[in-house]
Protein backbone atom coordinates (compact mmCIF):
# COMPACT_ATOMS: atom_id res chain seq x y z
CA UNK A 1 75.02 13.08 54.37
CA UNK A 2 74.89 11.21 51.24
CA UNK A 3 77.72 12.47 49.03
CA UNK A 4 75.20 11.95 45.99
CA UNK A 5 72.29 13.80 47.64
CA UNK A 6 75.24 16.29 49.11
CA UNK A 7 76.02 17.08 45.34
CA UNK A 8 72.70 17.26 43.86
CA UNK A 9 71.31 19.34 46.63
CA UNK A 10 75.28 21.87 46.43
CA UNK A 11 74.24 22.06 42.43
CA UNK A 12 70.53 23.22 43.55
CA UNK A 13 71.66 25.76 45.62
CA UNK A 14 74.21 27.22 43.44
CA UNK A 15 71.60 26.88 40.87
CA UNK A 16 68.84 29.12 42.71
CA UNK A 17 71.97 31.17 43.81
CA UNK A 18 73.03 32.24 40.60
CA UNK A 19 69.47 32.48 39.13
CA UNK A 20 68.36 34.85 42.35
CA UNK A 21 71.34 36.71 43.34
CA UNK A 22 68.86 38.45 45.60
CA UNK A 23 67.50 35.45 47.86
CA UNK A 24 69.44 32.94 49.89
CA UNK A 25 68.68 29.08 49.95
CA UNK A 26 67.04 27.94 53.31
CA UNK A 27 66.71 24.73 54.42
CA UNK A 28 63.92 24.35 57.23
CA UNK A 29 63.62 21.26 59.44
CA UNK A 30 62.09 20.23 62.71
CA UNK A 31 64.38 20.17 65.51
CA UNK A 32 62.93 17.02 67.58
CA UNK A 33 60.25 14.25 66.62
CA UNK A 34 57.62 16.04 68.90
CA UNK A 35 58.01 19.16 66.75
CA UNK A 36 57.68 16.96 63.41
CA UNK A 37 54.13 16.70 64.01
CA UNK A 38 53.46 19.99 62.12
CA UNK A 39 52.70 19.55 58.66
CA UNK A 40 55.28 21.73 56.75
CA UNK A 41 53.94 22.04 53.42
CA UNK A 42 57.59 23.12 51.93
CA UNK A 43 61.55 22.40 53.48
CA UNK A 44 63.21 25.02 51.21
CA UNK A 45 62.99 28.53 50.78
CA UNK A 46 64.41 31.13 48.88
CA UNK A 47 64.16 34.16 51.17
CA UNK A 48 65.07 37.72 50.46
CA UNK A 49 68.37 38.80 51.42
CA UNK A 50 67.37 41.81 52.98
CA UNK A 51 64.33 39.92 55.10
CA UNK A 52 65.38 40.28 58.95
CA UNK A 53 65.02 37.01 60.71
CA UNK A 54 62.65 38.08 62.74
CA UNK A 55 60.47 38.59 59.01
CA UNK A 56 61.28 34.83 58.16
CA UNK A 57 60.05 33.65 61.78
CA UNK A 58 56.71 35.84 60.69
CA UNK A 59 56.82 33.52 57.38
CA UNK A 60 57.26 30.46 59.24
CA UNK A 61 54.41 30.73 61.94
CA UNK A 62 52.02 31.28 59.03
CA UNK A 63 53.37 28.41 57.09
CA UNK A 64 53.33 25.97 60.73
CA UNK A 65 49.72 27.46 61.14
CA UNK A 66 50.86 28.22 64.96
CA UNK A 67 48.16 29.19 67.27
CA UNK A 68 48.71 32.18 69.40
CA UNK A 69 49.54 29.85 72.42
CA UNK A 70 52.19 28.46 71.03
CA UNK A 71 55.80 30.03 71.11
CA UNK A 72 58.22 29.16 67.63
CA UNK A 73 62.37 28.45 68.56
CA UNK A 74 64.47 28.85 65.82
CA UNK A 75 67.99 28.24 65.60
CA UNK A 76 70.32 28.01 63.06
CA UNK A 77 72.64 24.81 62.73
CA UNK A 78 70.71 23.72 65.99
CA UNK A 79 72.90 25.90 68.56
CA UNK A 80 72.66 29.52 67.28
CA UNK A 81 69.63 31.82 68.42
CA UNK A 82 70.15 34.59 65.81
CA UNK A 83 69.34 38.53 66.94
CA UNK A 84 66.15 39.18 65.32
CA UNK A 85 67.19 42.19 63.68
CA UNK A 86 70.01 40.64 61.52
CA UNK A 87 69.72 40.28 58.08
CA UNK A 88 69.50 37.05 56.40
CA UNK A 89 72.12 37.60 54.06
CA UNK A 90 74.60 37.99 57.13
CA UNK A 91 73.24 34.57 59.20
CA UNK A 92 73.37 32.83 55.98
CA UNK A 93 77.42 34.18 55.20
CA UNK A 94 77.97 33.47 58.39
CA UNK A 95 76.32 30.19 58.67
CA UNK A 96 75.98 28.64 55.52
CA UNK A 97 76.49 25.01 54.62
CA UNK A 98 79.05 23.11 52.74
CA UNK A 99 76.35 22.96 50.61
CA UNK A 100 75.30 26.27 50.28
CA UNK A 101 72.00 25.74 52.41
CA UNK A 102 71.26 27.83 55.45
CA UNK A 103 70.13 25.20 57.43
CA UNK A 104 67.19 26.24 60.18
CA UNK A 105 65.66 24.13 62.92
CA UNK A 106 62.55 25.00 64.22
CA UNK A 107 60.78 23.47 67.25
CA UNK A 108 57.43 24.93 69.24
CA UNK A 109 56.01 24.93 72.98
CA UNK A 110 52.64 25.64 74.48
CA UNK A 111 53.25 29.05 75.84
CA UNK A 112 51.37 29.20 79.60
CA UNK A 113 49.55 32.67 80.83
């Protein structure tokens, strides 16, 4: 990454950081060009702490505008499949950015049946 845009997007997080102590700075991006095709309307959230992940999943098929036959992947820094029931403030002090972005991939399949 850019060291410029590295900087400017470190200063927003600690920014949002210190102005909510109570929310953690998410970054949100498609996985692969196939799942690109949805139209996001927003790349960063501020999501509260306490918010299980399976709560920002919830967030996230409503903002993707999934259909019921589709299944939603998440992962964090593209290898991690987070239990549902964990917090975000633990995935993101666990797997926070140099930048002090959580940084979540999503991608979505047809689900058959």
């Amino acid at each position: 990454m850019n060291s410029v845009i590295w900087k400017s997007r470190k200063e927003f997080a600690d920014k949002m950081l210190s102005d909510y102590p109570d929310k953690v700075p998410v970054i949100l991006a498609p996985f692969n060009s196939s799942s690109n095709s949805y139209n996001l309307p927003q790349s960063k959230f501020l999501v509260p702490r306490q918010f299980t992940f399976h709560d920002f999943i919830f967030v996230v098929r409503k903002k993707l505008r999934l259909s019921p036959k589709e299944s939603l992947f998440l992962m964090v820094n593209t290898s991690i499949f987070p239990n549902m029931s964990r917090s975000m403030h633990s995935i993101y002090d666990e797997n926070k950015s140099t930048d002090n972005f959580l940084y979540i991939f999503f991608s979505s399949e047809p689900v058959w049946g």
